[in-house]
PDB file of N, CA and C in Angstrom:
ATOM      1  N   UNK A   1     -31.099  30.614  -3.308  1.00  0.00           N
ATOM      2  CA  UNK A   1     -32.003  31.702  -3.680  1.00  0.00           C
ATOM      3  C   UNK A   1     -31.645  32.936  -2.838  1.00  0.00           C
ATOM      4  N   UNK A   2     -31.575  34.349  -3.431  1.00  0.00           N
ATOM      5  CA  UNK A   2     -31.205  35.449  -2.791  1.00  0.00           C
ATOM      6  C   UNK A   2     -32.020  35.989  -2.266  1.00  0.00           C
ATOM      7  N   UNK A   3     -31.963  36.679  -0.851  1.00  0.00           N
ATOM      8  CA  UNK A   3     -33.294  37.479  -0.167  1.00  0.00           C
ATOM      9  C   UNK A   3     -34.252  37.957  -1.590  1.00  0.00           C
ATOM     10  N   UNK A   4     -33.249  39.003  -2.034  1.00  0.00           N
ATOM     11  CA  UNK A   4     -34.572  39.521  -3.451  1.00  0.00           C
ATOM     12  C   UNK A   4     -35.475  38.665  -4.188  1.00  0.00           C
ATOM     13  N   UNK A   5     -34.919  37.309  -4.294  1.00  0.00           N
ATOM     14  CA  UNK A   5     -35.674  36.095  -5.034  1.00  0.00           C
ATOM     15  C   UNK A   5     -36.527  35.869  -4.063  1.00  0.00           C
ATOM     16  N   UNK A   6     -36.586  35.212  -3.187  1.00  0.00           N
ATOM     17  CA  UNK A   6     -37.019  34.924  -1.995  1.00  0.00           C
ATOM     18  C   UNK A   6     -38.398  36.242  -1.824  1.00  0.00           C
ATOM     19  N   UNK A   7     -38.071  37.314  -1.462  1.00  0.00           N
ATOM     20  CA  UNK A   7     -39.138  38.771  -1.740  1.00  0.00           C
ATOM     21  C   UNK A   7     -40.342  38.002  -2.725  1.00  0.00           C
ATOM     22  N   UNK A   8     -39.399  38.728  -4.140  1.00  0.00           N
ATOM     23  CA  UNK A   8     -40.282  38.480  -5.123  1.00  0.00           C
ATOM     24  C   UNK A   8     -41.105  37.428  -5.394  1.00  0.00           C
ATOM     25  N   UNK A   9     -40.964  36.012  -4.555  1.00  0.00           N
ATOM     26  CA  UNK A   9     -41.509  35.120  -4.808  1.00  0.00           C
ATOM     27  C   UNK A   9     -42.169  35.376  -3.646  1.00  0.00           C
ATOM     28  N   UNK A  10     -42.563  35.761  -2.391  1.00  0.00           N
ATOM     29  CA  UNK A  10     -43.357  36.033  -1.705  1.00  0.00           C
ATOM     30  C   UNK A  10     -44.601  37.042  -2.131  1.00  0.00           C
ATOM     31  N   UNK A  11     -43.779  37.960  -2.605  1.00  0.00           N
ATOM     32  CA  UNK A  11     -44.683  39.301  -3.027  1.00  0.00           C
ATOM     33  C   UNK A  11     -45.562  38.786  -4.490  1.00  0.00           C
ATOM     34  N   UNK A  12     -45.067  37.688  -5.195  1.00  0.00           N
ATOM     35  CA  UNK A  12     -45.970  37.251  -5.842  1.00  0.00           C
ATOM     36  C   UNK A  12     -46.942  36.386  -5.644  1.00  0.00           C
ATOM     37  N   UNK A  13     -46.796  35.709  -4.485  1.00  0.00           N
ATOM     38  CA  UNK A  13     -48.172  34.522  -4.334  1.00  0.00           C
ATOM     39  C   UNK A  13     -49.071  35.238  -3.707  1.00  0.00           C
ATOM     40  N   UNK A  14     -48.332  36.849  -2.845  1.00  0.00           N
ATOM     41  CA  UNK A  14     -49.801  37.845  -2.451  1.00  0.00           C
ATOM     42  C   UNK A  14     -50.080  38.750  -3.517  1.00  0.00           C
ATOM     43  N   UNK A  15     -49.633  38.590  -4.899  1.00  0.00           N
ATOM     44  CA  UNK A  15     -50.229  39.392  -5.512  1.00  0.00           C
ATOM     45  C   UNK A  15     -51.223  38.904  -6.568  1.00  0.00           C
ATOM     46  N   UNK A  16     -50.604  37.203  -6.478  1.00  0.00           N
ATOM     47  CA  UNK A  16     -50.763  36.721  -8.002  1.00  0.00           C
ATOM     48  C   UNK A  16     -50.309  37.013  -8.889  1.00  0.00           C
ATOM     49  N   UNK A  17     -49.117  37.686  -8.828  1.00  0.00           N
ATOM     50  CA  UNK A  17     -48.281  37.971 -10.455  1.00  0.00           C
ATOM     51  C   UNK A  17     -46.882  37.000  -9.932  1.00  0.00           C
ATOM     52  N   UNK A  18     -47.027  35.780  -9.329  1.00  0.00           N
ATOM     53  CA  UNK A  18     -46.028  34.748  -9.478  1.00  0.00           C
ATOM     54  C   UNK A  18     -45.229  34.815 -10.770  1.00  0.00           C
ATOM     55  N   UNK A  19     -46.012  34.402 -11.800  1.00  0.00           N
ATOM     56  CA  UNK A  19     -45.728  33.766 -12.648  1.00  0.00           C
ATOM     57  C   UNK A  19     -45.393  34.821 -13.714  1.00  0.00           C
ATOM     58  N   UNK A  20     -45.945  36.032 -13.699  1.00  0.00           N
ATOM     59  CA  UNK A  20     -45.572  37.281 -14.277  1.00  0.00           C
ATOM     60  C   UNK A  20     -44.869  38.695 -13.644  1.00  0.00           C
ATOM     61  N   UNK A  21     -43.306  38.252 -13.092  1.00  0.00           N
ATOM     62  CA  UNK A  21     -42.541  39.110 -12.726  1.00  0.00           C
ATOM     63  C   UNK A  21     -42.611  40.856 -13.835  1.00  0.00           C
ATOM     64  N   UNK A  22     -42.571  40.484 -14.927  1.00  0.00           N
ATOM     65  CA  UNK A  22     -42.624  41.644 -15.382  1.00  0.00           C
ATOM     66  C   UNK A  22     -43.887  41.983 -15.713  1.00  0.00           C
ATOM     67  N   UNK A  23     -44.824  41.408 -15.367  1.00  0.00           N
ATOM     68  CA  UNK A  23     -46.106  42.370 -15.660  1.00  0.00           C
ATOM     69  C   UNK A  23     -46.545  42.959 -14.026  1.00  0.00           C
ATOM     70  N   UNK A  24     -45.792  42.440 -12.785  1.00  0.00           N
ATOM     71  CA  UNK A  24     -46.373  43.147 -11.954  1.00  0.00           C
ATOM     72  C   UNK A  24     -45.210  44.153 -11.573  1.00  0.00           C
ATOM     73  N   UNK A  25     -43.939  44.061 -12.317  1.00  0.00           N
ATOM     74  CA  UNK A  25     -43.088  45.190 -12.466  1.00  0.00           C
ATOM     75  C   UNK A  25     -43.534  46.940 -12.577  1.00  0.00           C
ATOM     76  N   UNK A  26     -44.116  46.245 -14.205  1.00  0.00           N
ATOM     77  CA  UNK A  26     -45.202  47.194 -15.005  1.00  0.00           C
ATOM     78  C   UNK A  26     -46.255  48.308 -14.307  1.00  0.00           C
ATOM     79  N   UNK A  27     -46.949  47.514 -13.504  1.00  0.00           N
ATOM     80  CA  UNK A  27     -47.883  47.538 -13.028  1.00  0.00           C
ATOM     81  C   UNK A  27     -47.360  48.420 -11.342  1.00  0.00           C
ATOM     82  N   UNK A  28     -46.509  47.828 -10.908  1.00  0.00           N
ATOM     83  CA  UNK A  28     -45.704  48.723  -9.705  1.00  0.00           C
ATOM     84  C   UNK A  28     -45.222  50.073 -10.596  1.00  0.00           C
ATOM     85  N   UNK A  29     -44.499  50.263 -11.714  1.00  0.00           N
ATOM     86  CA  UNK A  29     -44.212  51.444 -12.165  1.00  0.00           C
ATOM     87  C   UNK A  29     -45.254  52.198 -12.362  1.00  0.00           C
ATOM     88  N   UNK A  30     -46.540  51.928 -13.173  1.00  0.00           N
ATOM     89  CA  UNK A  30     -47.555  52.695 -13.483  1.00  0.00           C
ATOM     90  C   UNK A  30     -48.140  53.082 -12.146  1.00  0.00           C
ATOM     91  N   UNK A  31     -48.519  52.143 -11.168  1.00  0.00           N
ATOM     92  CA  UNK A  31     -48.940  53.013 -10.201  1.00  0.00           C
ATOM     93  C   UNK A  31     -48.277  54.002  -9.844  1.00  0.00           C
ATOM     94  N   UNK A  32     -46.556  54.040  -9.332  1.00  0.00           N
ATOM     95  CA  UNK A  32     -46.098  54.711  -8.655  1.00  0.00           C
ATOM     96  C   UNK A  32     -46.442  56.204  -9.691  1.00  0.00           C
ATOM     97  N   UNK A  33     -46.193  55.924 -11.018  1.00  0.00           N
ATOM     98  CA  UNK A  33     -46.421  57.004 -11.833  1.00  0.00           C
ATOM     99  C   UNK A  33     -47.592  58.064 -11.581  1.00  0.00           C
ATOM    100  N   UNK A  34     -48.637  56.898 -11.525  1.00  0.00           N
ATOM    101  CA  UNK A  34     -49.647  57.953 -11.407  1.00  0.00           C
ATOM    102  C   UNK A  34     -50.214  58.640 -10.382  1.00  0.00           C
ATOM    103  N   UNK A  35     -49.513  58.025  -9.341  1.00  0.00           N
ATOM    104  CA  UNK A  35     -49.553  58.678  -7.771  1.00  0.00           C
ATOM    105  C   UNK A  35     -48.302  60.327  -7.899  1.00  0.00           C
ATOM    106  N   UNK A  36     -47.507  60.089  -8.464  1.00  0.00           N
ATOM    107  CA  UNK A  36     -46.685  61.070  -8.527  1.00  0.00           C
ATOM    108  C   UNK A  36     -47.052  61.949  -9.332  1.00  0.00           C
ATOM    109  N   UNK A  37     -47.760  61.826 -10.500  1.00  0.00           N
ATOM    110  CA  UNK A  37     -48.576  62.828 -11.650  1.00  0.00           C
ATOM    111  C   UNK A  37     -49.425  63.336 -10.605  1.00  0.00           C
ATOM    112  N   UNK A  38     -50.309  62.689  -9.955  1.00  0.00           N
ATOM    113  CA  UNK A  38     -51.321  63.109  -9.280  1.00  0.00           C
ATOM    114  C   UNK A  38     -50.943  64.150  -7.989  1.00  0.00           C
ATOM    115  N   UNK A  39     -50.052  63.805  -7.703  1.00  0.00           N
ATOM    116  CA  UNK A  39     -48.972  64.555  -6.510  1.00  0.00           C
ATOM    117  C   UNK A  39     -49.180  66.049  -7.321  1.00  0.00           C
ATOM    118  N   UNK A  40     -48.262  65.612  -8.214  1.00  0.00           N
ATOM    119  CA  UNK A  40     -47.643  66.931  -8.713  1.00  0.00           C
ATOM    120  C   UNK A  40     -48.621  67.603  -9.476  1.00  0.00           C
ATOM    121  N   UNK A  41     -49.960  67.616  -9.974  1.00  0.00           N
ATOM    122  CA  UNK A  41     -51.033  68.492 -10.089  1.00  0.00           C
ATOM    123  C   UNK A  41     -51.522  69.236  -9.265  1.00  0.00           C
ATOM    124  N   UNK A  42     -51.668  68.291  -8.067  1.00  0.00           N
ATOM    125  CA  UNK A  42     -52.133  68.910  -6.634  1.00  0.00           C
ATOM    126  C   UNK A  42     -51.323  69.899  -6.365  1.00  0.00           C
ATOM    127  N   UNK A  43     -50.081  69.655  -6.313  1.00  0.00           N
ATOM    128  CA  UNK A  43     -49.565  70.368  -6.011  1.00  0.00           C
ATOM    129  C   UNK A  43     -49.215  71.735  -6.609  1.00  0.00           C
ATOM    130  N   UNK A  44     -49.600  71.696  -8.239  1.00  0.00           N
ATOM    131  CA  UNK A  44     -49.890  73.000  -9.053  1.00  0.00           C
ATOM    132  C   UNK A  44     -51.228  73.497  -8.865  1.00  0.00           C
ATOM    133  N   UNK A  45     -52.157  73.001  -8.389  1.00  0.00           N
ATOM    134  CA  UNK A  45     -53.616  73.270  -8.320  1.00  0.00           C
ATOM    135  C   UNK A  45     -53.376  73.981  -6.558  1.00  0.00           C
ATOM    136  N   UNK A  46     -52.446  73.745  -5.944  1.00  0.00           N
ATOM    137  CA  UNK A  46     -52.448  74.823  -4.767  1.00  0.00           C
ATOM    138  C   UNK A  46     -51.812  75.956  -4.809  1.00  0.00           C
ATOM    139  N   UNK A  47     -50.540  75.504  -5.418  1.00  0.00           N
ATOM    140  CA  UNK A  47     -49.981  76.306  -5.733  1.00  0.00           C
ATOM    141  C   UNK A  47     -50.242  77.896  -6.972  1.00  0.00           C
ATOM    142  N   UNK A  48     -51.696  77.555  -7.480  1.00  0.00           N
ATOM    143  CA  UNK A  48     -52.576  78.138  -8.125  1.00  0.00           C
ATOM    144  C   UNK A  48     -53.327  78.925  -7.722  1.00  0.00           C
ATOM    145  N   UNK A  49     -53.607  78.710  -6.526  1.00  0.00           N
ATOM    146  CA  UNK A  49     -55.127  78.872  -5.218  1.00  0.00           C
ATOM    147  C   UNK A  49     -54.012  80.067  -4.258  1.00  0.00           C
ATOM    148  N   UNK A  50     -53.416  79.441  -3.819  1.00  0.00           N
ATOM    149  CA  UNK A  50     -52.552  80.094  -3.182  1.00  0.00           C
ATOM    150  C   UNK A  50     -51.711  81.979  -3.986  1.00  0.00           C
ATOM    151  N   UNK A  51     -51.310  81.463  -5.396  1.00  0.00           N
ATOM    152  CA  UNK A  51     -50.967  82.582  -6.155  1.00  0.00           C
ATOM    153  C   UNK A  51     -52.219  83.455  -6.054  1.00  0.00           C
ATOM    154  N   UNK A  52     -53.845  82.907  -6.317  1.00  0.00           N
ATOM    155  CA  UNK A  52     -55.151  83.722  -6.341  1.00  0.00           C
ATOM    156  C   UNK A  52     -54.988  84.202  -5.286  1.00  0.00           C
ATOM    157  N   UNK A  53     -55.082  83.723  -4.026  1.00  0.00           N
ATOM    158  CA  UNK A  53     -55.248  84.448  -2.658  1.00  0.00           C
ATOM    159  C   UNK A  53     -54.714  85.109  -2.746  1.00  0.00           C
ATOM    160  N   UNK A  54     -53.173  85.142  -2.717  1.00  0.00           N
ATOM    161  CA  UNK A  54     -52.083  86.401  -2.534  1.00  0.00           C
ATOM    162  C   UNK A  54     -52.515  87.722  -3.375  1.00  0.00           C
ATOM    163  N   UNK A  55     -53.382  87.572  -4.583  1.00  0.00           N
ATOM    164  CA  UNK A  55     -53.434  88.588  -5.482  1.00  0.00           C
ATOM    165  C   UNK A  55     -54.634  89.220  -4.881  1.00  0.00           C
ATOM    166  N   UNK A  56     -55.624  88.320  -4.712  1.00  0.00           N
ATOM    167  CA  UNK A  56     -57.143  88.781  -3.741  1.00  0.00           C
ATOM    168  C   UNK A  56     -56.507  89.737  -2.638  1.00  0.00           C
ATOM    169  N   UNK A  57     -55.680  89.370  -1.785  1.00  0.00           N
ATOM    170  CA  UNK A  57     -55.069  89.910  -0.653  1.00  0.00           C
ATOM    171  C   UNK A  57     -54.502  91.662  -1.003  1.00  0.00           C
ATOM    172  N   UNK A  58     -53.610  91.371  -1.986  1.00  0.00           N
ATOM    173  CA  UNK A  58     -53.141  92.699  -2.521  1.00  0.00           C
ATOM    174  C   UNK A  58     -54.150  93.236  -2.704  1.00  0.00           C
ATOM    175  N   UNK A  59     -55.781  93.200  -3.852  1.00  0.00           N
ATOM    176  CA  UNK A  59     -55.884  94.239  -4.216  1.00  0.00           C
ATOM    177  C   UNK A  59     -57.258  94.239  -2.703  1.00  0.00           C
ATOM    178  N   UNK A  60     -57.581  93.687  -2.176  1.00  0.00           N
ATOM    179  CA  UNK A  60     -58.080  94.075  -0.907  1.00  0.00           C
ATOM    180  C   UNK A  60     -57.210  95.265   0.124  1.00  0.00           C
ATOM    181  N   UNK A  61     -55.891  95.094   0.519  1.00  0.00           N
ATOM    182  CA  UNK A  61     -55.298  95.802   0.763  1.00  0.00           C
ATOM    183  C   UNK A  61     -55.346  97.599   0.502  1.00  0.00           C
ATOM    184  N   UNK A  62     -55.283  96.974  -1.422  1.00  0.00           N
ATOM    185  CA  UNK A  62     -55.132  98.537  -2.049  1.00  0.00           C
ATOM    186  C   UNK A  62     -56.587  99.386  -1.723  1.00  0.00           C
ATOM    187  N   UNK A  63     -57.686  98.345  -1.885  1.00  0.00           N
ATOM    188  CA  UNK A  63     -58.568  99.280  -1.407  1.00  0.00           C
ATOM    189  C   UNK A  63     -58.652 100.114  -0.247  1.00  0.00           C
ATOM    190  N   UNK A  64     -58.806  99.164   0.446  1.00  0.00           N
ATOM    191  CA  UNK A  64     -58.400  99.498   2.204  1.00  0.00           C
ATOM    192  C   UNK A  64     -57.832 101.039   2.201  1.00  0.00           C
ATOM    193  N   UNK A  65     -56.165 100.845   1.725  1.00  0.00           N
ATOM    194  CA  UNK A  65     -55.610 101.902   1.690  1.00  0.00           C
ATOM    195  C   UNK A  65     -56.288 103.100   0.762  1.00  0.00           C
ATOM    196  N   UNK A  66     -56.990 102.976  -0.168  1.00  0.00           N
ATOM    197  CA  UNK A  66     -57.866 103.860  -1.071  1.00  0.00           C
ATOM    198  C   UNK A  66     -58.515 104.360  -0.321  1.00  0.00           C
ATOM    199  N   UNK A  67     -59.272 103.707   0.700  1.00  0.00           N
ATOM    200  CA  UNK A  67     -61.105 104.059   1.763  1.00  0.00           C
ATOM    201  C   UNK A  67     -60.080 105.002   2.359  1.00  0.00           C
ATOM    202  N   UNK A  68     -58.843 104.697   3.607  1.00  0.00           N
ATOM    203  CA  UNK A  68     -58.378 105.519   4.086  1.00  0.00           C
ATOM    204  C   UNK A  68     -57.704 106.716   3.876  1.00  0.00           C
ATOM    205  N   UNK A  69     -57.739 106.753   3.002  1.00  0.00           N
ATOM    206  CA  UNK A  69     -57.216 108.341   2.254  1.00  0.00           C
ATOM    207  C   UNK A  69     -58.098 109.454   2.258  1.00  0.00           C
TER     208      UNK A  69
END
């Protein structure tokens, strides 16, 4: 039996998917999926927040410079 066999047959008696290698395959892909979808929203949802601030910032600025004139 190869280390990887050996793994997988460990990683299945703590998962209980012994007996179903490809359903806890499945199940490892979908999570990783939806951790990475979820990543990458966050990471447009700051990247969102962040674009607002910068624009808040500018036209705060412009005023500023308006009062001082």
């Amino acid at each position: 039996m190869t280390d990887k066999q050996q793994f997988q047959e460990w990683l299945g008696r703590q998962t209980g998917f012994l007996h179903e290698p490809t359903a806890w395959t499945a199940w490892l892909a979908a999570t990783h999926a939806e951790r990475e979808r979820n990543r990458l929203e966050m990471k447009g949802i700051i990247n969102t927040l962040a674009t607002h601030a910068n624009h808040l910032s500018n036209l705060a600025n412009n005023l500023i410079r308006q009062h001082e004139k």
